[in-house]
C-alpha atoms as a PDB file:
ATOM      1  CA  UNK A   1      18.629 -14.249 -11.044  1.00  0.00           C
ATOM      2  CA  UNK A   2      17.876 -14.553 -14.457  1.00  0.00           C
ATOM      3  CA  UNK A   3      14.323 -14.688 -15.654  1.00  0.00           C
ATOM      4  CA  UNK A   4      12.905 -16.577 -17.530  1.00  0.00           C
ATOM      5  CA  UNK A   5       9.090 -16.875 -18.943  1.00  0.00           C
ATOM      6  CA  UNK A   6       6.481 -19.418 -17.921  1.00  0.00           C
ATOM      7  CA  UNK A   7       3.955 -20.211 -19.809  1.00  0.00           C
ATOM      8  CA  UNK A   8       1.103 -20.338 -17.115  1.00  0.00           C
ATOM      9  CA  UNK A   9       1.055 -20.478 -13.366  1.00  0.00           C
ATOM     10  CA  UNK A  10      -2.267 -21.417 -11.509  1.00  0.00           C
ATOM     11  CA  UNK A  11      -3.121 -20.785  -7.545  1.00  0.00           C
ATOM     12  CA  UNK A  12      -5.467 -21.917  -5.298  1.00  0.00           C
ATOM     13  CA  UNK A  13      -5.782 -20.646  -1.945  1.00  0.00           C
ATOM     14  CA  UNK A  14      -7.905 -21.481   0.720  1.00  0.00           C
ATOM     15  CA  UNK A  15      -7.634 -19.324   4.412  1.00  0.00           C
ATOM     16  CA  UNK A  16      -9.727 -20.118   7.240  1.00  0.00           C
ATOM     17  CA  UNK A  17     -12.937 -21.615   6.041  1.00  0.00           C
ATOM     18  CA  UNK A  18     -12.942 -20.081   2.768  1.00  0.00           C
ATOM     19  CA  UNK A  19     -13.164 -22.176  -0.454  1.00  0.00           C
ATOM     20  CA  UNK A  20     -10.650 -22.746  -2.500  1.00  0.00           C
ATOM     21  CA  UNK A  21     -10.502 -19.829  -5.535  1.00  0.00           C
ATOM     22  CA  UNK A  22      -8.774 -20.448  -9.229  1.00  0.00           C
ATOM     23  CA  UNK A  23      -5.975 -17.947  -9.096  1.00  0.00           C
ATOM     24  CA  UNK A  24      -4.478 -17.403 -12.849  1.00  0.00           C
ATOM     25  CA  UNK A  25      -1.501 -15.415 -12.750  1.00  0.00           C
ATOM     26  CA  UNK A  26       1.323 -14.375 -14.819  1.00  0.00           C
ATOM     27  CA  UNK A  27       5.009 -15.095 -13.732  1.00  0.00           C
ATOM     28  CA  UNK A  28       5.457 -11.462 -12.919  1.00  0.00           C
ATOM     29  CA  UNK A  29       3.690  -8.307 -12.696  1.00  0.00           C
ATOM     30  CA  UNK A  30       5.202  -5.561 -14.484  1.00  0.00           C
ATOM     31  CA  UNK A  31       4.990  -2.554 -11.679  1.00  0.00           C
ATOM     32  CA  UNK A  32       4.233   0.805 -12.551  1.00  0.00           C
ATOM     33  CA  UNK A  33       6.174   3.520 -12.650  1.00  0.00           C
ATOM     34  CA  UNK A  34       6.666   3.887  -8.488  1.00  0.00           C
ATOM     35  CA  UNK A  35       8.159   6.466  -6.359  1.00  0.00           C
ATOM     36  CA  UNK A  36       9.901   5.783  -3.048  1.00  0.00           C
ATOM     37  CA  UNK A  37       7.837   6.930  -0.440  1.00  0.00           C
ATOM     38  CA  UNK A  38      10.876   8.400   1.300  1.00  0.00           C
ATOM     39  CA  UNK A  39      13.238  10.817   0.265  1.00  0.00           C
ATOM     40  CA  UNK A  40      17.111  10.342  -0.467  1.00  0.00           C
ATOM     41  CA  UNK A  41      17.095  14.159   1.123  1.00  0.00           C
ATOM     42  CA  UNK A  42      17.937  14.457   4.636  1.00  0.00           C
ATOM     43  CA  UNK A  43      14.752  14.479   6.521  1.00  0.00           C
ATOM     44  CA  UNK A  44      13.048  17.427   8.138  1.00  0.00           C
ATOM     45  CA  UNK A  45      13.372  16.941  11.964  1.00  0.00           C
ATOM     46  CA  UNK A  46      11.481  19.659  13.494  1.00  0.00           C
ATOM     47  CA  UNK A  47      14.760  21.383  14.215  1.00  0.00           C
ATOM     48  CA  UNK A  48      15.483  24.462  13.368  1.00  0.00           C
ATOM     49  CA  UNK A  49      18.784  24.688  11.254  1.00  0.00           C
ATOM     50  CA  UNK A  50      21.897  26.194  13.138  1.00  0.00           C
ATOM     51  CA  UNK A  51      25.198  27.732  11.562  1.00  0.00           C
ATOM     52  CA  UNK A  52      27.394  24.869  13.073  1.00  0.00           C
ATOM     53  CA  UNK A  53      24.644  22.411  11.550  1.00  0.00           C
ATOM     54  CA  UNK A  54      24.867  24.174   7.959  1.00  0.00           C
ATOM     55  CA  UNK A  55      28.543  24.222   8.242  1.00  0.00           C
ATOM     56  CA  UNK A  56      28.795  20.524   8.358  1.00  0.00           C
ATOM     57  CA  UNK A  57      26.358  20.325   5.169  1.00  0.00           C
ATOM     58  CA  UNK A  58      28.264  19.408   1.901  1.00  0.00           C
ATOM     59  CA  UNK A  59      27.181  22.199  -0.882  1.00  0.00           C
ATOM     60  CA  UNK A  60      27.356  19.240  -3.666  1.00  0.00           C
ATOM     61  CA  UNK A  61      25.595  16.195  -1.948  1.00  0.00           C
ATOM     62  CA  UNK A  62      24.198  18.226   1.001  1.00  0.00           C
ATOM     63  CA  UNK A  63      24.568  15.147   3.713  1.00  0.00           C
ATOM     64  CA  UNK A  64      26.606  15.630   6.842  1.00  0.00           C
ATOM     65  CA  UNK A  65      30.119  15.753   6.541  1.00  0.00           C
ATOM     66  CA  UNK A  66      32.093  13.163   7.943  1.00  0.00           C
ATOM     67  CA  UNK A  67      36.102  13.314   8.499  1.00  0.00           C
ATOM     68  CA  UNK A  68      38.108  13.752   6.132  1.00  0.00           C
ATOM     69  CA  UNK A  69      36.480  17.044   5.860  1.00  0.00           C
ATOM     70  CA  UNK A  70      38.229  18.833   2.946  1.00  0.00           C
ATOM     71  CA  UNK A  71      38.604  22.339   2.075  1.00  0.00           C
ATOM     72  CA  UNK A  72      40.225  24.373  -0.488  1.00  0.00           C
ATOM     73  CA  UNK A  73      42.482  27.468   0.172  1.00  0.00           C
ATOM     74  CA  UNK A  74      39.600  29.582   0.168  1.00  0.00           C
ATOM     75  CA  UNK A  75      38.372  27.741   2.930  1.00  0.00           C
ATOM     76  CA  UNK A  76      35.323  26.191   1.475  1.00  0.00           C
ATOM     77  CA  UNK A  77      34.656  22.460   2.306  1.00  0.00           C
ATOM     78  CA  UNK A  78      33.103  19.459   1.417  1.00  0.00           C
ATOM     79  CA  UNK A  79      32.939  15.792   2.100  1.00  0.00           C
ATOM     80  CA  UNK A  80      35.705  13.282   0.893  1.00  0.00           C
ATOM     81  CA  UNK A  81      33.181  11.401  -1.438  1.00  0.00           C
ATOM     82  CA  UNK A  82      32.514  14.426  -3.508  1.00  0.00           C
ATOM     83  CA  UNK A  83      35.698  15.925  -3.773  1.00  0.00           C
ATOM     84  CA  UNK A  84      36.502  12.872  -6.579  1.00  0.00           C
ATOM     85  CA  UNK A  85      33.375  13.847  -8.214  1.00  0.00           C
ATOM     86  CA  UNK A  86      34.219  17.502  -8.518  1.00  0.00           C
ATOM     87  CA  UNK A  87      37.554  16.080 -10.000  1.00  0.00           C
ATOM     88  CA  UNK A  88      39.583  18.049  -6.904  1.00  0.00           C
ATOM     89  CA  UNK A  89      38.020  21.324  -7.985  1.00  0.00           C
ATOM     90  CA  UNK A  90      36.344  23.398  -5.458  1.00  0.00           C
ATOM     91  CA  UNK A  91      32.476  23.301  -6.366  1.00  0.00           C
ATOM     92  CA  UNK A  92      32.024  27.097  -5.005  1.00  0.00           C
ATOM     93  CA  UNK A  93      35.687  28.818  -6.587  1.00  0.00           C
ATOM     94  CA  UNK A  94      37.174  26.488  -8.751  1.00  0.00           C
ATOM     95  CA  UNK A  95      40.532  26.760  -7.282  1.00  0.00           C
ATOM     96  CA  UNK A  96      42.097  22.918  -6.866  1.00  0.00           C
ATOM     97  CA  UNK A  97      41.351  21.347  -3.555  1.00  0.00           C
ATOM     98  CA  UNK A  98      44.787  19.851  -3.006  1.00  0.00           C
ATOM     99  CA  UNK A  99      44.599  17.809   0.132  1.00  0.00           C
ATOM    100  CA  UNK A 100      44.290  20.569   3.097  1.00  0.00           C
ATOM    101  CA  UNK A 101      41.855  19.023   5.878  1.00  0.00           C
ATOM    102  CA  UNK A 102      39.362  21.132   7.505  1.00  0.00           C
ATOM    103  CA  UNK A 103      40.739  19.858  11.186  1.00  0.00           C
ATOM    104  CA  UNK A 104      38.887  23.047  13.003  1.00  0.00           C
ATOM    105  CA  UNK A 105      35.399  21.978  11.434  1.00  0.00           C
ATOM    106  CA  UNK A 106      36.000  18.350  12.316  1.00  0.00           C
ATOM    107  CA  UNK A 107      36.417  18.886  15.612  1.00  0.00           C
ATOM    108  CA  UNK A 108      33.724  20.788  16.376  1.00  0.00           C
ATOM    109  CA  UNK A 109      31.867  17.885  14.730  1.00  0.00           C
ATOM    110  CA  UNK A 110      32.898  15.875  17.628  1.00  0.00           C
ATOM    111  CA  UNK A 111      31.527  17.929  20.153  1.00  0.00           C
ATOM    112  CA  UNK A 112      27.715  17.194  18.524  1.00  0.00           C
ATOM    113  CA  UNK A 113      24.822  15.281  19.333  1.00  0.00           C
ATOM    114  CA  UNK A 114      22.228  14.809  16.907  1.00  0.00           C
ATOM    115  CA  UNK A 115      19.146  12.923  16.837  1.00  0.00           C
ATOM    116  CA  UNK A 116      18.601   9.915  13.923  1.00  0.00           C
ATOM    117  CA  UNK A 117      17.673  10.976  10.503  1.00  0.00           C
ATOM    118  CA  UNK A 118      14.462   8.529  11.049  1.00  0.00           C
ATOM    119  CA  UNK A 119      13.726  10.652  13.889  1.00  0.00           C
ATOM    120  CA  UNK A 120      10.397  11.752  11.748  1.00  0.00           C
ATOM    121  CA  UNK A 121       9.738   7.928  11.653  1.00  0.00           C
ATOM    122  CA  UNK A 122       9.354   7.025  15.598  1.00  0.00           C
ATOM    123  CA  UNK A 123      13.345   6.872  16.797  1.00  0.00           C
ATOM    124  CA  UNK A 124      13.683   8.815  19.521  1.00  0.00           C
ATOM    125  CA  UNK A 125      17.436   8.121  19.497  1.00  0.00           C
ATOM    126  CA  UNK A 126      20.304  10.934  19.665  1.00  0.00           C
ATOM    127  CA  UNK A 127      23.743  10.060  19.155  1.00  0.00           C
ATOM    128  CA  UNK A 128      27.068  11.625  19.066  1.00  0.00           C
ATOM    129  CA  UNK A 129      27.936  12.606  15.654  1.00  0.00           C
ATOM    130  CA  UNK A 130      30.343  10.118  15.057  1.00  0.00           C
ATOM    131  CA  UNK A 131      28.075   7.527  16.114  1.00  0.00           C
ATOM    132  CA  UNK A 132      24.796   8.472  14.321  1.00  0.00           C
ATOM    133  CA  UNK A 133      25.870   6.708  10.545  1.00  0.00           C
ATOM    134  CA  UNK A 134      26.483   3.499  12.103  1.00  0.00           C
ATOM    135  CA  UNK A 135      23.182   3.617  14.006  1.00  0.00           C
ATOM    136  CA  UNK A 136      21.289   4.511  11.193  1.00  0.00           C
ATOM    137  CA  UNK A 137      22.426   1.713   9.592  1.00  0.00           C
ATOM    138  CA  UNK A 138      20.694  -0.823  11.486  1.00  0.00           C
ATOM    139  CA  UNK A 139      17.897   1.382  13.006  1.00  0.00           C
ATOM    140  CA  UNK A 140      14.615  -0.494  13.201  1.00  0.00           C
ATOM    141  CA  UNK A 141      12.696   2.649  12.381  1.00  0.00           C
ATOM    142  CA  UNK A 142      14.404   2.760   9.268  1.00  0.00           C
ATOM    143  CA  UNK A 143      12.363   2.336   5.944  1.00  0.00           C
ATOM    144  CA  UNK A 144      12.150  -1.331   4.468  1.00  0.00           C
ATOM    145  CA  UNK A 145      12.399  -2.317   1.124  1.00  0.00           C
ATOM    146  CA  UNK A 146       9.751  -3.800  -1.175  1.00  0.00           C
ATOM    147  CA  UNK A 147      10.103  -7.478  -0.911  1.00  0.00           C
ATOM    148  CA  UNK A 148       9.164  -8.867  -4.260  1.00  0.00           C
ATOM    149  CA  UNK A 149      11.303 -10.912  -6.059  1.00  0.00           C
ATOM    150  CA  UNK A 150      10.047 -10.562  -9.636  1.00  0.00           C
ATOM    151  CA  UNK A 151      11.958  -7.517 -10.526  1.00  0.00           C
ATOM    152  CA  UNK A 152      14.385  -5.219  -9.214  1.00  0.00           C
ATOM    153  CA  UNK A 153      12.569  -2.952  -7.279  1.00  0.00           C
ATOM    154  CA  UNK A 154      14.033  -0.114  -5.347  1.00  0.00           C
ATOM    155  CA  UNK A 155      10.547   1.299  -3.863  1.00  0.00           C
ATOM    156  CA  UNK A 156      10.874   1.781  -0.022  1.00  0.00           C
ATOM    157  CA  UNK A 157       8.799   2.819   2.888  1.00  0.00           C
ATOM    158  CA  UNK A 158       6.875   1.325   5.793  1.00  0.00           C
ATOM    159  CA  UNK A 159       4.733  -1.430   5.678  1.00  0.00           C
ATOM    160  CA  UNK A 160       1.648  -0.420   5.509  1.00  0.00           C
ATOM    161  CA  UNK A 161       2.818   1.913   2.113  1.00  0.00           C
ATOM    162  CA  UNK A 162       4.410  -1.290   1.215  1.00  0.00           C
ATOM    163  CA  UNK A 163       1.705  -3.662   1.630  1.00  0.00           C
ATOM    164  CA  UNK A 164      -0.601  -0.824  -0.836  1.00  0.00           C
ATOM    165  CA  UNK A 165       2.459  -0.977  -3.085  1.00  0.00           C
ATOM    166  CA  UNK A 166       2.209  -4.855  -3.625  1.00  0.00           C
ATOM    167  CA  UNK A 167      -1.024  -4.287  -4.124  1.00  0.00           C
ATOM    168  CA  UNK A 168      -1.666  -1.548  -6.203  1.00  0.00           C
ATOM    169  CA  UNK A 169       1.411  -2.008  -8.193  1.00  0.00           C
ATOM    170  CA  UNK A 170       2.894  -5.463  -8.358  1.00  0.00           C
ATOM    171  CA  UNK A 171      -0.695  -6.696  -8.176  1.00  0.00           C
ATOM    172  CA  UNK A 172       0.451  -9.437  -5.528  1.00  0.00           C
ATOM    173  CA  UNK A 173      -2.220 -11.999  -4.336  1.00  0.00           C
ATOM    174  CA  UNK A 174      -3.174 -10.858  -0.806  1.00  0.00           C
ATOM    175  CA  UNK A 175      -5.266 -13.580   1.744  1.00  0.00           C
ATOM    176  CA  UNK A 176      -6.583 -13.592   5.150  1.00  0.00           C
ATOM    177  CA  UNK A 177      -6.054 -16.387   7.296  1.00  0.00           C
ATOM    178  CA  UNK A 178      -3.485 -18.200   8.574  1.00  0.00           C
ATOM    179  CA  UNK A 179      -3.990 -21.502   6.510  1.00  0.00           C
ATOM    180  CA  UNK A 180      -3.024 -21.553   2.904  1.00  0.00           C
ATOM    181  CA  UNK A 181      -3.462 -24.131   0.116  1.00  0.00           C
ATOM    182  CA  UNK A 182      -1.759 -23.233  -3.693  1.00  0.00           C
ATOM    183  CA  UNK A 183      -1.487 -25.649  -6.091  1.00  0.00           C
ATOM    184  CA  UNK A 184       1.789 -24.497  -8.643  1.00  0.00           C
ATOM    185  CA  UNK A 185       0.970 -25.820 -12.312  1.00  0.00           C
ATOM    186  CA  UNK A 186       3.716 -25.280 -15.093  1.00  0.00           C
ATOM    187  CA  UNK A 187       3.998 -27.019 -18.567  1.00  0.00           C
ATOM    188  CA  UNK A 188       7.092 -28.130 -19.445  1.00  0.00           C
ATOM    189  CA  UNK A 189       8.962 -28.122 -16.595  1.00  0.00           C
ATOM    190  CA  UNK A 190      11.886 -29.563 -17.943  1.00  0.00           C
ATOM    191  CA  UNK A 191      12.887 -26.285 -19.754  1.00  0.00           C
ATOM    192  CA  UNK A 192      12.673 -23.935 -17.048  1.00  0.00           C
ATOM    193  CA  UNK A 193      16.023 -22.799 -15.350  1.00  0.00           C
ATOM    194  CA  UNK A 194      15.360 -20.084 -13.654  1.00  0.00           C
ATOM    195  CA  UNK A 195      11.818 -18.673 -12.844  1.00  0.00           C
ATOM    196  CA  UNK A 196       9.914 -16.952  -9.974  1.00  0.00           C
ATOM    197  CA  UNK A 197       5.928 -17.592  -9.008  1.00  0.00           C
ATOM    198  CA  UNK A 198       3.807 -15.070  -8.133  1.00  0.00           C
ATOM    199  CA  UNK A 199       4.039 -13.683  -4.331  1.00  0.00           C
ATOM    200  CA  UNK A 200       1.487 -14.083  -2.776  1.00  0.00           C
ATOM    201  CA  UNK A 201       1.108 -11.895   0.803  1.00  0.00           C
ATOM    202  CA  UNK A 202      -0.931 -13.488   3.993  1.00  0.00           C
ATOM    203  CA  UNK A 203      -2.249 -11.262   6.827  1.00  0.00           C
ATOM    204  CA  UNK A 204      -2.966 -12.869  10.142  1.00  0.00           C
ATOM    205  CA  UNK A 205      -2.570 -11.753  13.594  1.00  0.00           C
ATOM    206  CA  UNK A 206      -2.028  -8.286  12.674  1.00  0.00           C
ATOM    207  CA  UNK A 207       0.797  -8.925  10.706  1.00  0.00           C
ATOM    208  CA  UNK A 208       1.814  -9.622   7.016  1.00  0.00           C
ATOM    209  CA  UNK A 209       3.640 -12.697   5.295  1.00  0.00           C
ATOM    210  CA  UNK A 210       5.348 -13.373   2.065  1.00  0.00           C
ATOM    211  CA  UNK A 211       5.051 -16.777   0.473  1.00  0.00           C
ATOM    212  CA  UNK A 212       7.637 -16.812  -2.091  1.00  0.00           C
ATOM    213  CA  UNK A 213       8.288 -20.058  -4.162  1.00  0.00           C
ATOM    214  CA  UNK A 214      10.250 -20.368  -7.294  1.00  0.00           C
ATOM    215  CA  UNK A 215      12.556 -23.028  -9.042  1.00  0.00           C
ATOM    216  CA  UNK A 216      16.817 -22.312  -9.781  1.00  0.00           C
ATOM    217  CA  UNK A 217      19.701 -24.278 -10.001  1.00  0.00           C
ATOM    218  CA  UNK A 218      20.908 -25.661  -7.073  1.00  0.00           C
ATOM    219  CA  UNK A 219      24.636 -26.362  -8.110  1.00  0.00           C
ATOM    220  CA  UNK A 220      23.518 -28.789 -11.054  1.00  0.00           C
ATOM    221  CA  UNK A 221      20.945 -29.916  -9.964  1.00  0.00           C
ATOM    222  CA  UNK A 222      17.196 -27.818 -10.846  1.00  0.00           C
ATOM    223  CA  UNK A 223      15.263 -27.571  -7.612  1.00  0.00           C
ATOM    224  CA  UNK A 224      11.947 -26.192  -6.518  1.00  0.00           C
ATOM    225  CA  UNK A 225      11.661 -23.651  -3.132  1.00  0.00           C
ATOM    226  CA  UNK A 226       9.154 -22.454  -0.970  1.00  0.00           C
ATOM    227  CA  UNK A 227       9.552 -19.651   1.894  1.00  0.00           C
ATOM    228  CA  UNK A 228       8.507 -17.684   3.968  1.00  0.00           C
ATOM    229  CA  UNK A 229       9.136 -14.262   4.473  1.00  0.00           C
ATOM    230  CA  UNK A 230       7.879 -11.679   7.395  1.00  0.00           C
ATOM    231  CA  UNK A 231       6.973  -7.876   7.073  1.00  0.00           C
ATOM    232  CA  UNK A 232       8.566  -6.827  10.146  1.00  0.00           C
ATOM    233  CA  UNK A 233      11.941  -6.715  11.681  1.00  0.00           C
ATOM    234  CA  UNK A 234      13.836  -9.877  12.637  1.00  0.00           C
ATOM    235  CA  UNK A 235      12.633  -9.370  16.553  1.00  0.00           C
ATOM    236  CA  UNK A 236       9.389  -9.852  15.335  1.00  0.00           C
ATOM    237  CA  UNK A 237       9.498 -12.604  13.276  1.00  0.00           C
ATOM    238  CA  UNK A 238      11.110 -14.732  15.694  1.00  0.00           C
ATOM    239  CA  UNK A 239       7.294 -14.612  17.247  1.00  0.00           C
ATOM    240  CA  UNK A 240       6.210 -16.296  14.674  1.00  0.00           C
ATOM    241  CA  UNK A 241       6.619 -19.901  13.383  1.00  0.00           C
ATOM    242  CA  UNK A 242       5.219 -21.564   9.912  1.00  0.00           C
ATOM    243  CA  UNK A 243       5.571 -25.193   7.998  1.00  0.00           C
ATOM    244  CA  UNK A 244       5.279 -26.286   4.549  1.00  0.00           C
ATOM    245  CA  UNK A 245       3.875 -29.532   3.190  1.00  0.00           C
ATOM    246  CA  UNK A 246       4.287 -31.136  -0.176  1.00  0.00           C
ATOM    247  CA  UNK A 247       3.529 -34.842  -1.392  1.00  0.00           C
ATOM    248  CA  UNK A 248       1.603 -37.306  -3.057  1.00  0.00           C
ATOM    249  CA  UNK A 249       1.473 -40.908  -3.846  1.00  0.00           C
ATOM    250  CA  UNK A 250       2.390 -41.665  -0.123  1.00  0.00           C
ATOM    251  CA  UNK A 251       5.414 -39.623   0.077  1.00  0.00           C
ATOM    252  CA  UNK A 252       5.168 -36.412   1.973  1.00  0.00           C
ATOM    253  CA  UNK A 253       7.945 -33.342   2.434  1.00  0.00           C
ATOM    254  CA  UNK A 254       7.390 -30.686   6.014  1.00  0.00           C
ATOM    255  CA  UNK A 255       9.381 -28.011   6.701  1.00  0.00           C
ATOM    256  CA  UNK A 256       8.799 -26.186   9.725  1.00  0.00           C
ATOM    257  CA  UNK A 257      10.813 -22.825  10.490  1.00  0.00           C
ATOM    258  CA  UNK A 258      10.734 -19.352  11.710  1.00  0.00           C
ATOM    259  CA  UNK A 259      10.175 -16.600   8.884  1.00  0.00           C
ATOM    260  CA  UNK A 260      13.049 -14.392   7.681  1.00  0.00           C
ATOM    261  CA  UNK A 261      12.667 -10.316   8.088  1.00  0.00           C
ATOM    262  CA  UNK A 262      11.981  -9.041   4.771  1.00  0.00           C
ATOM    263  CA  UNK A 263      15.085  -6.962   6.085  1.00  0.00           C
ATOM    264  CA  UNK A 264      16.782  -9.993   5.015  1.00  0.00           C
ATOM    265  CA  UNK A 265      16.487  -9.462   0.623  1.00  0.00           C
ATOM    266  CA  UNK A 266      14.899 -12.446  -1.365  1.00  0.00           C
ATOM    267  CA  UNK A 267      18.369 -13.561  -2.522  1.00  0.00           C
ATOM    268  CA  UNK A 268      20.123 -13.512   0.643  1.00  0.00           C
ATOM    269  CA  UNK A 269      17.182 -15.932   2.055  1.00  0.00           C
ATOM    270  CA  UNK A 270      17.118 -18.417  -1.485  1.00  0.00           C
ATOM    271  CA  UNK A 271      20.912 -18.579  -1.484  1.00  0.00           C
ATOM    272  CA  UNK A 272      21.089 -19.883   2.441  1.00  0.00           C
ATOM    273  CA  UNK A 273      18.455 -22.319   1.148  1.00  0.00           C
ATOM    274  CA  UNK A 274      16.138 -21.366   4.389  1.00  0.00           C
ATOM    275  CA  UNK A 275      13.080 -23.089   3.117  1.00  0.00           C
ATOM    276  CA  UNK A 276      11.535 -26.637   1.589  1.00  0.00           C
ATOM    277  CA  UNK A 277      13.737 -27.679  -1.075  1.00  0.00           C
ATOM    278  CA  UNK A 278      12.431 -29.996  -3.669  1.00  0.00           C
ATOM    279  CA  UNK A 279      14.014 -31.562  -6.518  1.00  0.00           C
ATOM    280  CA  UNK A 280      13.119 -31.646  -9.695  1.00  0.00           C
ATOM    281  CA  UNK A 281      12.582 -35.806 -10.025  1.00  0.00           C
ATOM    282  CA  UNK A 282      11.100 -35.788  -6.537  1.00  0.00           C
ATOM    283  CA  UNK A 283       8.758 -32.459  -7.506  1.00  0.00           C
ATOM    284  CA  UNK A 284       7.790 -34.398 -10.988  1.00  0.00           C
ATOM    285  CA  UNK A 285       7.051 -37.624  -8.885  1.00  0.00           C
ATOM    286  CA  UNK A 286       4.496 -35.354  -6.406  1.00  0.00           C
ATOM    287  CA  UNK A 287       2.882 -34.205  -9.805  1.00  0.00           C
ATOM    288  CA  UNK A 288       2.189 -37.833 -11.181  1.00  0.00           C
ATOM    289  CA  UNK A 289       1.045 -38.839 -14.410  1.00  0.00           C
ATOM    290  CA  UNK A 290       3.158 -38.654 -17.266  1.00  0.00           C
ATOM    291  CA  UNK A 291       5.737 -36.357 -15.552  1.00  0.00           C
ATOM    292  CA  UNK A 292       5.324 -33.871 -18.313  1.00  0.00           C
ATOM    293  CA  UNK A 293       3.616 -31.216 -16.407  1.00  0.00           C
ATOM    294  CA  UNK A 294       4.753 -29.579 -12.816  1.00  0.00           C
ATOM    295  CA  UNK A 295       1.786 -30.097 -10.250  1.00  0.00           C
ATOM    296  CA  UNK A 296       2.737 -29.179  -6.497  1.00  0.00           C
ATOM    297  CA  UNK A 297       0.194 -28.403  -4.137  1.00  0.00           C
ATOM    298  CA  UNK A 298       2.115 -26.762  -1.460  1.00  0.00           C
ATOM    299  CA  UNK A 299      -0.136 -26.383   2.060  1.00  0.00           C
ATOM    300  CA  UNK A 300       1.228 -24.482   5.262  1.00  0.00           C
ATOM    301  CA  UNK A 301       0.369 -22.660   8.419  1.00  0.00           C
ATOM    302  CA  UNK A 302       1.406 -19.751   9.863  1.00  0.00           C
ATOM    303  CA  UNK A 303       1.113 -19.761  14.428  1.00  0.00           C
ATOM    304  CA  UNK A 304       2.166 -17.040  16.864  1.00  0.00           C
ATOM    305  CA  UNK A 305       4.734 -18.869  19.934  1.00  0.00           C
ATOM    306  CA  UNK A 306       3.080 -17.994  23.231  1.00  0.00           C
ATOM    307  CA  UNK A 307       4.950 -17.881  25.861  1.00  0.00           C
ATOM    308  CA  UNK A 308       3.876 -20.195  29.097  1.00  0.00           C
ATOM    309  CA  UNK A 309       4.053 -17.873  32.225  1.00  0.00           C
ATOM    310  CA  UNK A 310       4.370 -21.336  34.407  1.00  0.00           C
ATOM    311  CA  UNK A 311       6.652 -22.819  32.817  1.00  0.00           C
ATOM    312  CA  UNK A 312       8.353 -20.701  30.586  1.00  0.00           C
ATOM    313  CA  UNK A 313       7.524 -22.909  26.931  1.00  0.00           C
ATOM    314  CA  UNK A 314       6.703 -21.530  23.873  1.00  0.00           C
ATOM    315  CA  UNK A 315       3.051 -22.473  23.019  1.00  0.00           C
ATOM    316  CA  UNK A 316       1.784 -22.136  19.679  1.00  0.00           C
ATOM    317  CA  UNK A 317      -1.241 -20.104  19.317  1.00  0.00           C
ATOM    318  CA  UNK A 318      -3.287 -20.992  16.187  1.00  0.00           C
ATOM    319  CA  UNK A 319      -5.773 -19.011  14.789  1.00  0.00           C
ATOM    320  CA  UNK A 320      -9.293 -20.640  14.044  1.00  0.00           C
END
């Protein structure tokens, strides 16, 4: 999504008894310079390393091996991705690789069990070696990625690091409460194609939310969007329902849904257009006057489902 400048954006919040504040915020924060809180190296397990376990370690990318396993005639191997980046030249004797499979060393690959790479993370999973890449693919101990939409960031981690890291670094507005109440202002409206608010995070019953809401083209038409977003895997969030109310001059739009897993990315949720939708005429009729300034107040609520032991409903539980 292509970014583009706003001149000024303005907030207020209310959560839970406490009085509306004046939020002035720029479009986007400009993080510092972050490091990932987890390691592209493979992590440290506990386990003590074996020869069969060092064997199936690549010398260029040191990751598992996976089949093809190649090797050269000197019998040294490595995985299939690196052999094109060592332009079919064996890393450890330079002879050419040719395309001789290591069938011995794959096989005893088959023959493994090894626990998740997360493993220092919570999973307590072990899987057959075969298996273990797809798992860890989808493995809910697995880290998540920073959610904000302003820029491309590639920080990852859990969500308490992640939480500090909108925080600290993206200087994201963080609430408590369950209630919110922002009021979007932009000048000009009319010349903005493409441009992101500021996130703004909500904690409430133990858990943390991402209110995202931005304006793009919507085929050819401009449109305004609000969303929700939850900290948490997808299981989770489905505990969890908010709504989203716009309007003025006795028109009124509510959207009521279930937040999206931040495992889901910011685009993926904006392009399935999971959240209030407002166009542009209908978003300059909310703001009034002479239609030359945006002016949504967008108000929402965040409730836990509770499920009815009698009769087996979902109940919402709102905080006070």
């Amino acid at each position: 999504m292509e970014t583009v400048e706003i001149d000024s954006v303005e907030c207020v919040s209310s959560s839970d008894g406490i009085e509306d504040e004046e939020i002035h915020s720029s479009v986007f924060s400009h993080p510092h310079n972050s490091h990932n809180q987890y390691s592209s190296k493979p992590y440290n397990l506990g386990i003590g390393p074996t020869s069969v376990h060092e064997l199936l370690e690549c010398p260029v990318c040191t990751n598992s091996m996976y089949p093809p396993i190649h090797q050269c005639p000197n019998g040294h191997t490595l995985c299939s991705t690196c052999k094109t980046r060592v332009h079919n030249r064996c890393p450890t004797c330079r002879q050419e690789l040719g395309d001789i499979r290591c069938l011995a060393l794959e096989k005893v690959a088959e023959s493994l069990d090894l626990p998740c790479k997360f493993y220092s993370l919570g999973c307590p999973e072990i899987f057959p070696y075969y298996s273990k890449l797809k798992h860890e693919a989808v493995c809910n101990f697995r880290p998540y990625t920073c959610p904000y939409a302003g820029s491309e960031c590639a920080v990852t981690g859990d969500i308490p690091y992640l939480v500090s890291h909108l925080r600290d670094d993206h200087k994201v507005d963080m609430h408590t409460g369950c209630t919110f109440n922002h009021r979007y202002v932009k000048s000009n409206p009319r010349e903005v194609e493409n441009a992101t608010w500021m996130l703004t995070v909500f904690h409430c019953f133990g858990q943390y939310f991402c209110l995202h809401f931005e304006a793009f083209q919507l085929g050819m038409a401009p449109v305004y969007m609000a969303f929700l977003r939850f900290m948490g895997d997808d299981i989770e969030a489905r505990n969890y329902s908010y709504s989203l109310e716009v309007g003025a001059n006795g028109r009124k739009l509510i959207w009521e849904s279930t937040p999206r897993s931040i495992r889901d990315s910011h685009r993926k949720v904006r392009d399935s257009h999971d959240g209030l939708i407002i166009q542009r005429n209908m978003a300059l009729f909310f703001s009034g006057g002479d239609k030359k300034e945006l002016k949504l107040r967008v108000t929402g609520r965040i409730w836990k489902e509770q499920q009815n032991p009698d009769g087996g409903v979902c109940i919402p539980n709102l905080c006070s």
